[in-house]
PDB file of N, CA and C in Angstrom:
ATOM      1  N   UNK A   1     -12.610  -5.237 -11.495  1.00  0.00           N
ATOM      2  CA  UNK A   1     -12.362  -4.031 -12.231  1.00  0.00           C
ATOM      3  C   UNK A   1     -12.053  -2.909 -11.238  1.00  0.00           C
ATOM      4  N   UNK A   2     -11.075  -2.335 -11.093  1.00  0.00           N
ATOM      5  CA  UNK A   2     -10.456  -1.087 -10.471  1.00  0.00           C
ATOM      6  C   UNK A   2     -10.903  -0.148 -10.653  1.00  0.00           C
ATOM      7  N   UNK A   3     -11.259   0.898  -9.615  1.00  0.00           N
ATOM      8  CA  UNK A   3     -11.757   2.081  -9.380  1.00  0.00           C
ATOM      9  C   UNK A   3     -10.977   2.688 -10.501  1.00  0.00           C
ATOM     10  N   UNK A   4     -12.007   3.904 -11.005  1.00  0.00           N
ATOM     11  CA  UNK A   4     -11.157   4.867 -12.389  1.00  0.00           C
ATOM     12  C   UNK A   4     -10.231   5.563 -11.820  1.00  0.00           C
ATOM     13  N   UNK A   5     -10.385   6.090 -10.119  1.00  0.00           N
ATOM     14  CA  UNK A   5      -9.392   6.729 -10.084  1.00  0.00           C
ATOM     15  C   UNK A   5      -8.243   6.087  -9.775  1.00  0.00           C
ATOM     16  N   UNK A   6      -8.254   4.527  -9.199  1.00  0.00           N
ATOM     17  CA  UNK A   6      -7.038   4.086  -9.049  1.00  0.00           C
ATOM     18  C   UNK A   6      -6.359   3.491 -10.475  1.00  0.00           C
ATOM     19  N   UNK A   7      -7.201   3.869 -11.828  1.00  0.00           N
ATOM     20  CA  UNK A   7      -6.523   2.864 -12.572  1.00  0.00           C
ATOM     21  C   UNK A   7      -6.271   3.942 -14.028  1.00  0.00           C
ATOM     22  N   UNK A   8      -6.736   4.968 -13.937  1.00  0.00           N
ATOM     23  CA  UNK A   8      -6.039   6.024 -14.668  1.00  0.00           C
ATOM     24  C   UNK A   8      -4.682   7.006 -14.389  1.00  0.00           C
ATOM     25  N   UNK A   9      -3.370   6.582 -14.784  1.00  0.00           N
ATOM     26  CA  UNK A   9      -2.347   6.932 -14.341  1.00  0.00           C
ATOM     27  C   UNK A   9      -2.148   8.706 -14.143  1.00  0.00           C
ATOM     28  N   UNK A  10      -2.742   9.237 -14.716  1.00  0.00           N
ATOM     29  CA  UNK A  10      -3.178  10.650 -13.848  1.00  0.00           C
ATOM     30  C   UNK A  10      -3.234  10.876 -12.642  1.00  0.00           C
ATOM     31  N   UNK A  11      -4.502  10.534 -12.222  1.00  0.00           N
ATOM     32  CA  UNK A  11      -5.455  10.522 -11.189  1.00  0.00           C
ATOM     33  C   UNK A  11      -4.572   9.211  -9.579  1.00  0.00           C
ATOM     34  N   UNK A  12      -3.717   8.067 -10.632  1.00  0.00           N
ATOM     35  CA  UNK A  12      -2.735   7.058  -9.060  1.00  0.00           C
ATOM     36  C   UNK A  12      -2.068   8.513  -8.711  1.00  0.00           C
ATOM     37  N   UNK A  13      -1.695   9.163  -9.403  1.00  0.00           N
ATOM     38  CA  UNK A  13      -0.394   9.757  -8.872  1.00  0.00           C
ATOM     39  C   UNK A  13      -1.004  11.255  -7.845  1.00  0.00           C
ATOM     40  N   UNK A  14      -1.979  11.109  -8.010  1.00  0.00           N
ATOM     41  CA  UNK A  14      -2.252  12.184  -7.086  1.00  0.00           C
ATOM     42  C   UNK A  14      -3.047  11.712  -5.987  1.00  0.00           C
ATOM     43  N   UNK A  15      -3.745  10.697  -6.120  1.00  0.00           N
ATOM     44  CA  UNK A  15      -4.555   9.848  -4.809  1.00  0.00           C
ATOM     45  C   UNK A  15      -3.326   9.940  -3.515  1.00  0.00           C
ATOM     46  N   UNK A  16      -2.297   9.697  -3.826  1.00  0.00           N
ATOM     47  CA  UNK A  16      -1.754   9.741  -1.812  1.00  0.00           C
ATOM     48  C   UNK A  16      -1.325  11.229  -1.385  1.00  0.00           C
ATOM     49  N   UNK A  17      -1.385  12.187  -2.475  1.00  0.00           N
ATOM     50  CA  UNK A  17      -1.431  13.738  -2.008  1.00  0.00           C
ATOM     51  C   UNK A  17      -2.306  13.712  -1.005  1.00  0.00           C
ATOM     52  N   UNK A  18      -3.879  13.302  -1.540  1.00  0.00           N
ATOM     53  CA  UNK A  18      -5.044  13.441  -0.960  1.00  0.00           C
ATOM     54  C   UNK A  18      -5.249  12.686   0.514  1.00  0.00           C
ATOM     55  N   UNK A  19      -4.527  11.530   0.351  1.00  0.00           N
ATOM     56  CA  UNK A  19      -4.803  10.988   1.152  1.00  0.00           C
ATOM     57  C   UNK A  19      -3.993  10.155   2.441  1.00  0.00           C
ATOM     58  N   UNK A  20      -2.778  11.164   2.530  1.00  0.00           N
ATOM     59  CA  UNK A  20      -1.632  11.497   3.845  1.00  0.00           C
ATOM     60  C   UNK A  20      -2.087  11.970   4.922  1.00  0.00           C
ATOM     61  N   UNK A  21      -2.086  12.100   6.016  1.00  0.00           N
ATOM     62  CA  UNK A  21      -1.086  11.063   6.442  1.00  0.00           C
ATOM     63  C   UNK A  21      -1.527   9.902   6.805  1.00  0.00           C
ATOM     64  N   UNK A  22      -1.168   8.522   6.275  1.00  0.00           N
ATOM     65  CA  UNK A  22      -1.595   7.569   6.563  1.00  0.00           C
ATOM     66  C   UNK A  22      -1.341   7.000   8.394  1.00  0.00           C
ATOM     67  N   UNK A  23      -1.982   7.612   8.936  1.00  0.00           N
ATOM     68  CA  UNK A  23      -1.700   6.920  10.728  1.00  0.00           C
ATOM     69  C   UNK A  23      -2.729   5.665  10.779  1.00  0.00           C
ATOM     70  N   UNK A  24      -3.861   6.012   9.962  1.00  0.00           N
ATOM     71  CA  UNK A  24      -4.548   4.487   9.695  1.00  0.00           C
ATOM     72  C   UNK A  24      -3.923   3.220   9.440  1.00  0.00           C
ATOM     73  N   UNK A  25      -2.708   3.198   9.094  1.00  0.00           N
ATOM     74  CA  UNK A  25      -1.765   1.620   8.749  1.00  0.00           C
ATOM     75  C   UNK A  25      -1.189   1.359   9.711  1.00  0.00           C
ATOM     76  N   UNK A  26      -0.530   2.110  10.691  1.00  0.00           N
ATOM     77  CA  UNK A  26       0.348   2.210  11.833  1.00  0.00           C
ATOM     78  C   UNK A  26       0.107   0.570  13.110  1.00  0.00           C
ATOM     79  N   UNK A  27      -1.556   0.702  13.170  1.00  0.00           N
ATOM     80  CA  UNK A  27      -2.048  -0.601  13.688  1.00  0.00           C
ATOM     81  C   UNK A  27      -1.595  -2.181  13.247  1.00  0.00           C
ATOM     82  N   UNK A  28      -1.433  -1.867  11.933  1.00  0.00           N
ATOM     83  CA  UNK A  28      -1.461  -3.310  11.169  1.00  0.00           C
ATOM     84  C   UNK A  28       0.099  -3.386  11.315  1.00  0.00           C
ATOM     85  N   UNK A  29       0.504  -2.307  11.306  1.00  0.00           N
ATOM     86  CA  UNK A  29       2.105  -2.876  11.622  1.00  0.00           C
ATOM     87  C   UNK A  29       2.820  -3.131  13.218  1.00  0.00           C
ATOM     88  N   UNK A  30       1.667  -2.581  13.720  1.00  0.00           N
ATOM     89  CA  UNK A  30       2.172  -3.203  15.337  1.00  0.00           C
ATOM     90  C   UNK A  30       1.599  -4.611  15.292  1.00  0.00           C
ATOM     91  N   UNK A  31       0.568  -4.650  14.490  1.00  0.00           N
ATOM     92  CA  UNK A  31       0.002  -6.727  14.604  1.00  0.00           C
ATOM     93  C   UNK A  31       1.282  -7.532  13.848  1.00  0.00           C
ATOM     94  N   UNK A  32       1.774  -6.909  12.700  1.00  0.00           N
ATOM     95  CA  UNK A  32       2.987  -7.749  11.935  1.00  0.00           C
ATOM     96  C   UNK A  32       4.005  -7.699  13.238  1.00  0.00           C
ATOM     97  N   UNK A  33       4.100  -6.897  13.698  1.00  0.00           N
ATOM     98  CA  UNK A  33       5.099  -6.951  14.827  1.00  0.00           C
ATOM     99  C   UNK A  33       5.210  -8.164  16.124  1.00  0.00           C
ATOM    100  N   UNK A  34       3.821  -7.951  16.410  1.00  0.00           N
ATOM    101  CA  UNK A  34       3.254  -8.523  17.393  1.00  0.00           C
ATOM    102  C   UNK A  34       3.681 -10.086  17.230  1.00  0.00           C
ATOM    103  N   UNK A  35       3.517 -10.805  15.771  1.00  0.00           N
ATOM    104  CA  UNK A  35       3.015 -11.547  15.316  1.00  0.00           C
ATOM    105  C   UNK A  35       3.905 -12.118  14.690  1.00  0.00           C
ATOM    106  N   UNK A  36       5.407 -11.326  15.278  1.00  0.00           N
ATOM    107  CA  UNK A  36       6.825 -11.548  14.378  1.00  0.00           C
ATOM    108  C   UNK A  36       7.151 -12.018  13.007  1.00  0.00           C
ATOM    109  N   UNK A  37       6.089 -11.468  11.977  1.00  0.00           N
ATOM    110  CA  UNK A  37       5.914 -11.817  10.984  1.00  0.00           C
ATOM    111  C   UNK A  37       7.265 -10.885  10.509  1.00  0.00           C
ATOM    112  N   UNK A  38       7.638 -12.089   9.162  1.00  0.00           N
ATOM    113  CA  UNK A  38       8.813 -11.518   7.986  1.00  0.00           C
ATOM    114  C   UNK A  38       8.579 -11.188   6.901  1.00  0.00           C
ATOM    115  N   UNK A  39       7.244 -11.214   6.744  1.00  0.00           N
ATOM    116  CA  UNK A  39       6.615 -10.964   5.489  1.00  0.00           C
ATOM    117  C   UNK A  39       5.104 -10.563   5.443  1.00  0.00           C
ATOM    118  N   UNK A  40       4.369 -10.032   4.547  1.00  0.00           N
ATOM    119  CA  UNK A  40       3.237  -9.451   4.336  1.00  0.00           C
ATOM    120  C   UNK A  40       2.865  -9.865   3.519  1.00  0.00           C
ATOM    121  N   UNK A  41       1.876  -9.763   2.763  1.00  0.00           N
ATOM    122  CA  UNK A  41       1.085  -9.552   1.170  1.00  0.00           C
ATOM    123  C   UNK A  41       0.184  -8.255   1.920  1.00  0.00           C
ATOM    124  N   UNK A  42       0.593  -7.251   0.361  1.00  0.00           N
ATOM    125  CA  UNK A  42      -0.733  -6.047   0.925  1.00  0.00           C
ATOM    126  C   UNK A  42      -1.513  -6.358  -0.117  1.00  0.00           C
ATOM    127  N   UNK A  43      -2.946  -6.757  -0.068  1.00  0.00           N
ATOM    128  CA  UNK A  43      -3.855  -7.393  -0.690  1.00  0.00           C
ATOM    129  C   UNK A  43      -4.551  -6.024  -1.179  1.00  0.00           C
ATOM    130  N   UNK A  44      -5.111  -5.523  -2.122  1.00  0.00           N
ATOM    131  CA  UNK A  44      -5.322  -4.336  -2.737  1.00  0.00           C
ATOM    132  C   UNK A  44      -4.998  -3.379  -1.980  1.00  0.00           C
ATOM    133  N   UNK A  45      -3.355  -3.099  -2.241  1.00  0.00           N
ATOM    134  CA  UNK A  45      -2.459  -2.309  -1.850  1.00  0.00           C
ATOM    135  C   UNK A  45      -2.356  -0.744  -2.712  1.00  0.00           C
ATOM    136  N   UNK A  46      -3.097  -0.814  -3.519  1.00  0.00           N
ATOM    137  CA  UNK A  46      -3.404   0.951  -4.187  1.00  0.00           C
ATOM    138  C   UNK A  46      -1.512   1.465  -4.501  1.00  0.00           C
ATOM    139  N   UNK A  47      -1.880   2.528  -4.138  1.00  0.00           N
ATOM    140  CA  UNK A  47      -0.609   2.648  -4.235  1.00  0.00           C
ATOM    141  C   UNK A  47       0.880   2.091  -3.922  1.00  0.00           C
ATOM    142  N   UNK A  48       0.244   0.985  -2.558  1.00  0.00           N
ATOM    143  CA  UNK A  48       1.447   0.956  -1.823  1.00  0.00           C
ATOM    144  C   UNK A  48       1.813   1.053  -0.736  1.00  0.00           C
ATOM    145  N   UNK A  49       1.317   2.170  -0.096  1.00  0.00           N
ATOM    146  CA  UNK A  49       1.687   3.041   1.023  1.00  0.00           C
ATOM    147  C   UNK A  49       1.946   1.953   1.970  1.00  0.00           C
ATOM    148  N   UNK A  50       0.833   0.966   2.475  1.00  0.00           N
ATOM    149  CA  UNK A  50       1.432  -0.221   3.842  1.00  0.00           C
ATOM    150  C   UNK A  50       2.063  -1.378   3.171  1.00  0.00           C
ATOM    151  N   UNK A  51       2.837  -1.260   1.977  1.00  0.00           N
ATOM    152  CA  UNK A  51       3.894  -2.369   1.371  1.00  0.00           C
ATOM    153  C   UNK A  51       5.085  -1.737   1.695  1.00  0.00           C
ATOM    154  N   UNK A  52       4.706  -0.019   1.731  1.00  0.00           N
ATOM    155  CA  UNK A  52       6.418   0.758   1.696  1.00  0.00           C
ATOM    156  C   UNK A  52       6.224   1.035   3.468  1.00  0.00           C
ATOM    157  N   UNK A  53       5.337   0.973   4.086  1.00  0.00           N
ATOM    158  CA  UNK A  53       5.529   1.205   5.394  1.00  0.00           C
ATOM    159  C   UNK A  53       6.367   0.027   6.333  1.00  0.00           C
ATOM    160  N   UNK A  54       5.878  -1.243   6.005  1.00  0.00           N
ATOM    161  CA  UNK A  54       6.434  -2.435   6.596  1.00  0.00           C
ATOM    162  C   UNK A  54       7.528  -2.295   5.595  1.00  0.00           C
ATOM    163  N   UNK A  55       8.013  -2.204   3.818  1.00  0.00           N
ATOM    164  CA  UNK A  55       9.530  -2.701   3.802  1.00  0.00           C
ATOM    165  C   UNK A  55      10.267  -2.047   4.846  1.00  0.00           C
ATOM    166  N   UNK A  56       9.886  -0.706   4.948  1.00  0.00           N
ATOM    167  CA  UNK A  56      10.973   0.326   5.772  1.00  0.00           C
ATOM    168  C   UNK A  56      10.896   0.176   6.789  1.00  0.00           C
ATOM    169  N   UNK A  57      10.092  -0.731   7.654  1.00  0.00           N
ATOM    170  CA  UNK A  57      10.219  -1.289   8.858  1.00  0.00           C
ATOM    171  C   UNK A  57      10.981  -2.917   8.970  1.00  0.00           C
ATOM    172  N   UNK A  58      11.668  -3.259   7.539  1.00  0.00           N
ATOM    173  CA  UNK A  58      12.112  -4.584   7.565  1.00  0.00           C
ATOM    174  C   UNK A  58      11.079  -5.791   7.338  1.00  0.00           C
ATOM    175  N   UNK A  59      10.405  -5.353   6.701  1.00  0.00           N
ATOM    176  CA  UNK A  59       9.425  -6.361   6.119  1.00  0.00           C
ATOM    177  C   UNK A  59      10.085  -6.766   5.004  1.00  0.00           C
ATOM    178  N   UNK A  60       9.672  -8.275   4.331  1.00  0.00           N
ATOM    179  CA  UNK A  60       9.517  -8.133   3.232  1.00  0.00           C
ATOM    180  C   UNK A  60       8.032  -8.296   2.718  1.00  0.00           C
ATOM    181  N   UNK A  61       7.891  -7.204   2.003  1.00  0.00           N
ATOM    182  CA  UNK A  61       6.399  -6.801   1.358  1.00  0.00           C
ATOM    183  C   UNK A  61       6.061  -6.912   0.080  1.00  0.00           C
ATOM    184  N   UNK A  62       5.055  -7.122  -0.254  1.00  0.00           N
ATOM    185  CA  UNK A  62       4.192  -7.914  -1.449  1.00  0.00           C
ATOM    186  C   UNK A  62       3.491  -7.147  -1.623  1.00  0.00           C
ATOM    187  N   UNK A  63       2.944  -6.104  -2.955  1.00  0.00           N
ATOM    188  CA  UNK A  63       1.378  -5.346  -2.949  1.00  0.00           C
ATOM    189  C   UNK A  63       1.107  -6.489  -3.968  1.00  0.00           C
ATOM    190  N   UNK A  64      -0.340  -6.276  -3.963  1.00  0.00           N
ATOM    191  CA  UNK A  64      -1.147  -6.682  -5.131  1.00  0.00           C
ATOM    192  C   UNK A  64      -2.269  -6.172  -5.542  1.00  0.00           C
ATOM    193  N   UNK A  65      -2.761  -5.366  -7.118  1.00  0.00           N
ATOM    194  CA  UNK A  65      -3.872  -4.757  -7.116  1.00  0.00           C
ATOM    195  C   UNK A  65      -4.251  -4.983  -8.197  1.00  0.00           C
ATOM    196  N   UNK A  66      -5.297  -4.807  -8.385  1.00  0.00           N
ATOM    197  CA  UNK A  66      -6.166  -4.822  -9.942  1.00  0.00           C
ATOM    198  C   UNK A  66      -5.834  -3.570 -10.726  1.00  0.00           C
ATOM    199  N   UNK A  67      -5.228  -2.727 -10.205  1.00  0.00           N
ATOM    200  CA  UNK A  67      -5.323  -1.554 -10.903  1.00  0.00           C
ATOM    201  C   UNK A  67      -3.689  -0.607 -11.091  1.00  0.00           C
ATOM    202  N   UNK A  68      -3.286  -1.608 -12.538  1.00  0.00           N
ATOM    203  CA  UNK A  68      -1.952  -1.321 -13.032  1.00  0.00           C
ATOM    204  C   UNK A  68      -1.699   0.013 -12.715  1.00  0.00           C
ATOM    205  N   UNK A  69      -1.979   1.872 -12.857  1.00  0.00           N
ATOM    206  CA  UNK A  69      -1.703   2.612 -12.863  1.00  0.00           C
ATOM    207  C   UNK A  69      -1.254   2.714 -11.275  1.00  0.00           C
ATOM    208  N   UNK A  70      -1.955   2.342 -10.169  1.00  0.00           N
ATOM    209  CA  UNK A  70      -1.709   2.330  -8.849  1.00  0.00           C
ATOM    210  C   UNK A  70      -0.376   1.128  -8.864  1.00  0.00           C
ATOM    211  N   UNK A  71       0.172   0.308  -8.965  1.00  0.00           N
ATOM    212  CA  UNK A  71       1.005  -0.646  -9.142  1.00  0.00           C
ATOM    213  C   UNK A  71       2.013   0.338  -9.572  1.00  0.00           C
ATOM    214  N   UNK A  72       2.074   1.335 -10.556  1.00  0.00           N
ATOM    215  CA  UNK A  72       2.977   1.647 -10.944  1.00  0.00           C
ATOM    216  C   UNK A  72       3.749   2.970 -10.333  1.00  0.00           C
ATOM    217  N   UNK A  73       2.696   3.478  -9.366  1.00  0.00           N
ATOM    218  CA  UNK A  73       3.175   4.548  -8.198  1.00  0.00           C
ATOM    219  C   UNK A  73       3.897   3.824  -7.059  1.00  0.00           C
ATOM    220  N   UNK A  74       3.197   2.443  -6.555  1.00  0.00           N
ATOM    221  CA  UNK A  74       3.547   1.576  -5.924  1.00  0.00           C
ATOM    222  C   UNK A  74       5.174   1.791  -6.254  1.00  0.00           C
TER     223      UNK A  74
END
């Protein structure tokens, strides 16, 4: 069951206002790098943010979350 705030479509759409700038993901994409990976799964990926960081680095990226309203900012 998904956090209320990630799963009331109100409240997805304002969670990555709050919570920019993501430099916390930056790591995981030097390991995909490292690791010459072509693909990801972001495993409760919330909004998104390290599914859209690796596509735009040439990933292909996967989110997955329990919590449709975050999926849909995704």
């Amino acid at each position: 069951m998904p956090d209320a705030i990630f799963a009331d479509p109100r409240l997805a759409r304002l969670y990555d206002a709050f919570e920019h700038p993501r430099t916390d993901l930056v790591p995981y994409l030097a390991i995909a790098r490292e690791l010459h990976a072509t693909t990801v799964v972001d495993i409760g990926c919330g909004t998104g943010a390290f599914a859209l960081l690796a596509s735009d680095d040439g990933l292909q990226a996967t989110g997955v979350d329990p919590a449709s309203a975050s999926l849909d900012v995704a």
